[in-house]
C-alpha atoms as a PDB file:
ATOM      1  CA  UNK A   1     -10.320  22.404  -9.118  1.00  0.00           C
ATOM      2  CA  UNK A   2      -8.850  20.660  -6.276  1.00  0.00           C
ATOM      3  CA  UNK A   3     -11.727  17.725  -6.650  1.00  0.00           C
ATOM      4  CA  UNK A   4     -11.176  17.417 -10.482  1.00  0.00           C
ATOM      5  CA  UNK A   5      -7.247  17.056  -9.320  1.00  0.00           C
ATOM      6  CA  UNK A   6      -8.076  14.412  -6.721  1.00  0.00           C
ATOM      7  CA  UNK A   7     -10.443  12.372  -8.701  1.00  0.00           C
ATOM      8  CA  UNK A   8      -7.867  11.983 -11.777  1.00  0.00           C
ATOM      9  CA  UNK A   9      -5.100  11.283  -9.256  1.00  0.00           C
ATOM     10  CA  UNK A  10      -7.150   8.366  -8.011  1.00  0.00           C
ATOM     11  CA  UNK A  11      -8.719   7.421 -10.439  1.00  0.00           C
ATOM     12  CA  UNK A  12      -5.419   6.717 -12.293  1.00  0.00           C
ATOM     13  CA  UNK A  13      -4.297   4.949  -8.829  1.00  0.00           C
ATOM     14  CA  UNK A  14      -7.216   2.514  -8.984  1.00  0.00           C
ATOM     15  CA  UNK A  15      -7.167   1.944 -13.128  1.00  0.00           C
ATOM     16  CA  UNK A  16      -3.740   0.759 -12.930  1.00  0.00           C
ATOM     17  CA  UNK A  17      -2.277  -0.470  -9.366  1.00  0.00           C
ATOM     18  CA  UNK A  18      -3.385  -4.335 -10.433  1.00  0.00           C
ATOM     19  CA  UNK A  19      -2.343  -6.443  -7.592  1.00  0.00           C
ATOM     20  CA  UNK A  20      -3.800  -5.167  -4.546  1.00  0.00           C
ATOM     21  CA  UNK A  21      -3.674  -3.058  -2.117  1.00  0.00           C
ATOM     22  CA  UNK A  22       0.235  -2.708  -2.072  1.00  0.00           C
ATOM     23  CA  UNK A  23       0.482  -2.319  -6.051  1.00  0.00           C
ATOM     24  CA  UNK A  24      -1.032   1.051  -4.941  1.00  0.00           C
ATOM     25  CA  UNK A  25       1.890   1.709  -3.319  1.00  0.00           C
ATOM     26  CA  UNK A  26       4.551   2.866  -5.765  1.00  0.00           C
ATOM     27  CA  UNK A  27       1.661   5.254  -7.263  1.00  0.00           C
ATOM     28  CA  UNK A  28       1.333   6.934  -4.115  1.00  0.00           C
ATOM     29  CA  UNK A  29       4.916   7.460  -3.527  1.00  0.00           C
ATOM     30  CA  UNK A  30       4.911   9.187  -6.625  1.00  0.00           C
ATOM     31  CA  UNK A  31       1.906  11.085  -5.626  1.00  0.00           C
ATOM     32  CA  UNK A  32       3.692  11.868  -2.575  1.00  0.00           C
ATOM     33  CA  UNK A  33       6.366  13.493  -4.710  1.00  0.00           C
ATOM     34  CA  UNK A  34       3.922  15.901  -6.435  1.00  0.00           C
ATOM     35  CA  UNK A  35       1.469  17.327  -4.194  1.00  0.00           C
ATOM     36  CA  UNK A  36       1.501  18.189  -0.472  1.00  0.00           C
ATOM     37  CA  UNK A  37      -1.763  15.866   0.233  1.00  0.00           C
ATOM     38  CA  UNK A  38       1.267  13.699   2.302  1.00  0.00           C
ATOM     39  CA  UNK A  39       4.971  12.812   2.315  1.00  0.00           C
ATOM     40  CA  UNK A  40       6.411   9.740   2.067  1.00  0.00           C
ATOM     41  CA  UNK A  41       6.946   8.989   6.006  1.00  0.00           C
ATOM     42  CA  UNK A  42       3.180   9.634   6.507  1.00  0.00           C
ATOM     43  CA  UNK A  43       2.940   7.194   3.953  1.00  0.00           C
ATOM     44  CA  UNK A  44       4.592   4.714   5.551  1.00  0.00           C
ATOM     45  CA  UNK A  45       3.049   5.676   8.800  1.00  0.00           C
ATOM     46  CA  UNK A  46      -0.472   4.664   6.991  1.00  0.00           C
ATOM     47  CA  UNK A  47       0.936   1.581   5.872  1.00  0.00           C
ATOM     48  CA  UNK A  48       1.503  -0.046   9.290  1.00  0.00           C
ATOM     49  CA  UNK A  49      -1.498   1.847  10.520  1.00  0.00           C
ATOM     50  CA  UNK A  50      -3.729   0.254   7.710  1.00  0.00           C
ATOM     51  CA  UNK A  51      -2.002  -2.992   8.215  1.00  0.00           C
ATOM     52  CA  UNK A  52      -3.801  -2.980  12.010  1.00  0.00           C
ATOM     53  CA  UNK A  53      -6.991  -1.606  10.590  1.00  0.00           C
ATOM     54  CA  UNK A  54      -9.886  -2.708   8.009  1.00  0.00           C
ATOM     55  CA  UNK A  55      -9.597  -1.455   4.347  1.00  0.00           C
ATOM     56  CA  UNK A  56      -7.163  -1.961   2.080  1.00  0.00           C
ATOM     57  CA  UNK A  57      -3.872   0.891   1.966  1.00  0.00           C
ATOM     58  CA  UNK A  58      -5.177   2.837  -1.196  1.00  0.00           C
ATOM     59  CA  UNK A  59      -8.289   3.289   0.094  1.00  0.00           C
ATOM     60  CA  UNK A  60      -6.848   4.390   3.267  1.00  0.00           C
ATOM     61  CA  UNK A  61      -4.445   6.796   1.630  1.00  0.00           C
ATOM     62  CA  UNK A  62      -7.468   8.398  -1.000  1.00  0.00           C
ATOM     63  CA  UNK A  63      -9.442   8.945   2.500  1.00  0.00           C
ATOM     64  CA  UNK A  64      -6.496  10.557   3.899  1.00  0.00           C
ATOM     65  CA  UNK A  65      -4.846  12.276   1.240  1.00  0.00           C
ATOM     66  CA  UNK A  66      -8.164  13.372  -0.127  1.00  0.00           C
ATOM     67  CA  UNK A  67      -9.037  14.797   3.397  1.00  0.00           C
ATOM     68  CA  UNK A  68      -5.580  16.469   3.717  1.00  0.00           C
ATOM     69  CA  UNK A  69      -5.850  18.130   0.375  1.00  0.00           C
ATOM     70  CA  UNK A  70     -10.156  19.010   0.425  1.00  0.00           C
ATOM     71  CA  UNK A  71     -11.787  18.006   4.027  1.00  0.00           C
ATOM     72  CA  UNK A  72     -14.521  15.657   4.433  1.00  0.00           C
ATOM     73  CA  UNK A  73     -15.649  16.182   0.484  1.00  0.00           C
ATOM     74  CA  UNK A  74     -12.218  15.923  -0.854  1.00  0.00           C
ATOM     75  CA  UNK A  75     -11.769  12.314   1.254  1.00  0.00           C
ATOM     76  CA  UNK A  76     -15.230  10.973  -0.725  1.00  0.00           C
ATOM     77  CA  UNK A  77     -14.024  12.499  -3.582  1.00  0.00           C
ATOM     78  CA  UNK A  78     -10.685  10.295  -3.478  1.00  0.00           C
ATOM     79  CA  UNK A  79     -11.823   7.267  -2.191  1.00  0.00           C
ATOM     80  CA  UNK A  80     -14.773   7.308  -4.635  1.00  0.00           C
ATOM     81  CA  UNK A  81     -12.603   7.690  -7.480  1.00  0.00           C
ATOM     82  CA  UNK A  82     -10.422   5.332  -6.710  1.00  0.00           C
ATOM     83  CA  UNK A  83     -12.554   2.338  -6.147  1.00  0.00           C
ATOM     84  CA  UNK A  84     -14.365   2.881  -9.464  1.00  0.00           C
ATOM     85  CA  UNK A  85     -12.767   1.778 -12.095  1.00  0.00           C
ATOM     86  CA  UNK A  86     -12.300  -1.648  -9.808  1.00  0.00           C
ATOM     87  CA  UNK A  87     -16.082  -1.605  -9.372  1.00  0.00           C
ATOM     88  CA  UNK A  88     -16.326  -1.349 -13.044  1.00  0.00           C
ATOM     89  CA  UNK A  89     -13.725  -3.913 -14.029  1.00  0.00           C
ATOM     90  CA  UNK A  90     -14.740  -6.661 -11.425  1.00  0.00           C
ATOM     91  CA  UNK A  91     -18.168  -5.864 -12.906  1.00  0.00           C
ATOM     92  CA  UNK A  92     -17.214  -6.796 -16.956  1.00  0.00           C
ATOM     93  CA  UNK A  93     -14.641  -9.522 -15.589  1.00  0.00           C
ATOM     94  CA  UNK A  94     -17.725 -11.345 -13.710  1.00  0.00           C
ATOM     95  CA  UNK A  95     -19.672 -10.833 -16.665  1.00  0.00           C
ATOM     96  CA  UNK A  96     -17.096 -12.653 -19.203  1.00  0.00           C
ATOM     97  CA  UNK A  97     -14.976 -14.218 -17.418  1.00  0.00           C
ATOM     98  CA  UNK A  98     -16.832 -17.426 -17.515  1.00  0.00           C
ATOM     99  CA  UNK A  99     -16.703 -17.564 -20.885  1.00  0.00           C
ATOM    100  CA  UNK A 100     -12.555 -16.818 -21.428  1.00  0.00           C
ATOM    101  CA  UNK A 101     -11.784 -18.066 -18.811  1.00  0.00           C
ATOM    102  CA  UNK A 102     -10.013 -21.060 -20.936  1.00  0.00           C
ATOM    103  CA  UNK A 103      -9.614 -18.772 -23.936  1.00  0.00           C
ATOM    104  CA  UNK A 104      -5.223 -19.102 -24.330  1.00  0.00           C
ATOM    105  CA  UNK A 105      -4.500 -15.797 -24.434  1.00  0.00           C
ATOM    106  CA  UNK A 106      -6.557 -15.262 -21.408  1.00  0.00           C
ATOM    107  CA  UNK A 107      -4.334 -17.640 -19.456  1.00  0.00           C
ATOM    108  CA  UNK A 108      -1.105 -16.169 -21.435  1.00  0.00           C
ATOM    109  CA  UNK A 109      -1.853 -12.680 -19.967  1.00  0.00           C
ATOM    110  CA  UNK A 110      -2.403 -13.652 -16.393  1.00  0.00           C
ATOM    111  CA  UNK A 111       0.931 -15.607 -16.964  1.00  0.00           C
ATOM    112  CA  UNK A 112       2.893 -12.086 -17.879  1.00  0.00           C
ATOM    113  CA  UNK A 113       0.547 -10.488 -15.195  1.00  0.00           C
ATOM    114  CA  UNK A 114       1.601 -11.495 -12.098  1.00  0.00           C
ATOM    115  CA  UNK A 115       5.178 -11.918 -12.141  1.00  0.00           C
ATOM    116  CA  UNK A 116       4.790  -8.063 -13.093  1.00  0.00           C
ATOM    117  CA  UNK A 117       2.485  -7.598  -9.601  1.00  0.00           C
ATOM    118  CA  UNK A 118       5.408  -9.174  -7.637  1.00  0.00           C
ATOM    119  CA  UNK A 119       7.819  -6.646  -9.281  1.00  0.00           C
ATOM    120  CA  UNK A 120       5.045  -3.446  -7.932  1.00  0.00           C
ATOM    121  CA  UNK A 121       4.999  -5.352  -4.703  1.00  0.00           C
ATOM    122  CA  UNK A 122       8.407  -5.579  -4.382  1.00  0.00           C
ATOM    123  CA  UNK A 123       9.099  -1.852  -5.051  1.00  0.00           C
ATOM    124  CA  UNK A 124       6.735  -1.257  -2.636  1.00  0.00           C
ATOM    125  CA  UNK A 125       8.701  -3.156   0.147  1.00  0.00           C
ATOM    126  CA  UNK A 126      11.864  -1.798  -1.317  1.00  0.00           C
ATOM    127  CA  UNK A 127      10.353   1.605  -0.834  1.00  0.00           C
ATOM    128  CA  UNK A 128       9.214   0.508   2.829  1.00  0.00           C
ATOM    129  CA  UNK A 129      12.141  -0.684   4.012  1.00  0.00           C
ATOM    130  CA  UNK A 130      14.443   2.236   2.893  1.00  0.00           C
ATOM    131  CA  UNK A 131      11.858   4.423   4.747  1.00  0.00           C
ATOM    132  CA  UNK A 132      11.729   1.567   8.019  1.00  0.00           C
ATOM    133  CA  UNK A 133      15.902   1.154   7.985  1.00  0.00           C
ATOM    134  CA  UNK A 134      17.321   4.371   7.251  1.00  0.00           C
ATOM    135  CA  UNK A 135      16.723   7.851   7.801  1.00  0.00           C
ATOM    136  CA  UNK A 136      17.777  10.112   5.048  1.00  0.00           C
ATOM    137  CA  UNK A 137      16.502  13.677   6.331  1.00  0.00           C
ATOM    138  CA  UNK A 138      20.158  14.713   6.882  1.00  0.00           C
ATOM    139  CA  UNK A 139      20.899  13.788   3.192  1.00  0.00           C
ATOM    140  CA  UNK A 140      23.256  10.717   3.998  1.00  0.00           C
ATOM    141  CA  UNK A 141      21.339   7.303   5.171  1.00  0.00           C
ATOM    142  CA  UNK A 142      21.925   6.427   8.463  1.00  0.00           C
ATOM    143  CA  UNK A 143      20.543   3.187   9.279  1.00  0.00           C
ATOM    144  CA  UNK A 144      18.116   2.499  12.306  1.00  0.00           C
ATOM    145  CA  UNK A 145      19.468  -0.562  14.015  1.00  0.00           C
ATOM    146  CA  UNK A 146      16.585  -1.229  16.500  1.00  0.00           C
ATOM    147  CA  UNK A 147      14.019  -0.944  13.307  1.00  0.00           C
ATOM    148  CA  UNK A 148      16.464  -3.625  11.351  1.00  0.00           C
ATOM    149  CA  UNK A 149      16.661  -5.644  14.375  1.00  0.00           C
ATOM    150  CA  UNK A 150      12.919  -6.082  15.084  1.00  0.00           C
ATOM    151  CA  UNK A 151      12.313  -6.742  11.475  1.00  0.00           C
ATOM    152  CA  UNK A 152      14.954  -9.682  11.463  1.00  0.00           C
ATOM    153  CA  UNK A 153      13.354 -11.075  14.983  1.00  0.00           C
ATOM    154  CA  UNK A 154       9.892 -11.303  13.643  1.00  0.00           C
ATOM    155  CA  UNK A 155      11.066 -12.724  10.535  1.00  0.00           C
ATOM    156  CA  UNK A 156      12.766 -15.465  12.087  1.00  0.00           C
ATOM    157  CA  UNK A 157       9.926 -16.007  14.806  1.00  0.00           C
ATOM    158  CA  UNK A 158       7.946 -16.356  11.853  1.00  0.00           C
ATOM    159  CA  UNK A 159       9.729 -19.119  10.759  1.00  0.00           C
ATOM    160  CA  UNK A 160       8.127 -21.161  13.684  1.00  0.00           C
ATOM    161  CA  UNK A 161       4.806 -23.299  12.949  1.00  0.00           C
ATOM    162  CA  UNK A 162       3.220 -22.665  16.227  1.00  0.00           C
ATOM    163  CA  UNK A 163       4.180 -18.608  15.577  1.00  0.00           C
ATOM    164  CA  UNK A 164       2.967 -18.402  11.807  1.00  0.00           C
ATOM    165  CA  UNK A 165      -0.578 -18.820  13.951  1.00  0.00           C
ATOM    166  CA  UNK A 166      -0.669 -15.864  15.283  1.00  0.00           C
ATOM    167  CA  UNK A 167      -2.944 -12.748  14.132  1.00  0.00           C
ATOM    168  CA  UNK A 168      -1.294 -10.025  12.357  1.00  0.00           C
ATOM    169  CA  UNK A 169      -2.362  -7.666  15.003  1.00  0.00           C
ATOM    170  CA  UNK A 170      -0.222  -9.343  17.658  1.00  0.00           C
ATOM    171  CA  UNK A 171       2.689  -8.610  15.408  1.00  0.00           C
ATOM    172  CA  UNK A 172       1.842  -5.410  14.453  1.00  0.00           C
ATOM    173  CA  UNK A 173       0.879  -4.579  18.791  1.00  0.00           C
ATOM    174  CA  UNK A 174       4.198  -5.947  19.718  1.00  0.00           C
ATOM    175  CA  UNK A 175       5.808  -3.785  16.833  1.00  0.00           C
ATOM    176  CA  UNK A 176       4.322  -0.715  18.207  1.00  0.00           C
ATOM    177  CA  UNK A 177       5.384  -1.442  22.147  1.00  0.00           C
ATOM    178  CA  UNK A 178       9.271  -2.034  20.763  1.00  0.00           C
ATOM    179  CA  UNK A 179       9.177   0.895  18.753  1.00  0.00           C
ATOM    180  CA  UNK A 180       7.767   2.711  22.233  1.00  0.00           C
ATOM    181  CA  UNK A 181      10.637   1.299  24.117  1.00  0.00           C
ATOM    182  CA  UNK A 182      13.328   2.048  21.938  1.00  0.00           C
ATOM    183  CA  UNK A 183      12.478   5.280  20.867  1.00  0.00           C
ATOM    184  CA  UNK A 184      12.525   6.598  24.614  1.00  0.00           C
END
């Protein structure tokens, strides 16, 4: 039962979270609401650890979640079903997309589309960043300075040419060693 659970779960995840890996996002805070497969801080643990590592977050979550909820089995299970219906859509898209490409209403549905992937994507972030700058366990948000802080400092050092350079793993290794010094 538990694979039939996962596979739906993800499956849904995959069908509708158009946008990328972070559309996934507000689907598996929801999913994070319902079952036990992971909470919403180990959710936003994966996030930054998927943001050092290959693989896009949803993936990364159906491996995990699945594994939490089924072992090894449930993990394929979840990963599997997620990245079908994507598999299946990129395959009828490449197969007619050529030949809409210019059709109007084509172009008038990619027009509504993405300003409605920047709204998921936002969420997401929204959702992020309460989880980054507060901490609500005691029932009243409390916000975390040092996390606000280093968020504001690599924002503005990203604001610099020469800095925009950089690899995202720099970021995300200097992230880790401040959130090592100021949580001991």
């Amino acid at each position: 039962m538990i694979y039939l659970i996962l596979f739906y779960e993800f499956f849904k995840v995959g069908l509708f979270s158009i946008g990328g890996g972070m559309a996934t996002v507000p689907f598996l805070m929801e999913l994070a609401d319902k079952y036990p497969w992971f909470t919403k801080q180990e959710l936003a643990n994966m996030i930054a650890i998927s943001e050092s590592t290959p693989g896009p977050i949803g993936i990364n979550m159906a491996t995990y979640a699945g594994y939490q909820a089924a072992g090894i089995p449930g993990a394929l299970t979840a990963t599997l079903s997620l990245v079908f219906p994507t598999m299946v859509i990129i395959i009828l898209v490449a197969k007619f997309m050529s030949d809409f490409s210019e059709n109007k209403y084509v172009r008038a549905a990619f027009y509504g589309i993405r300003p409605m992937i920047a709204a998921l994507i936002g969420y997401a972030v929204w959702q992020i960043a309460v989880i980054s700058f507060a901490d609500t366990t005691s029932g009243k948000a409390i916000l975390r300075f040092p996390s606000i802080l280093i968020c504001a400092a690599v924002f503005a050092l990203l604001q610099i040419k020469q800095l925009k350079k950089l690899h995202p793993i720099i970021w995300i290794a200097c992230g880790a060693v401040l959130g090592i010094l100021f949580q001991l």
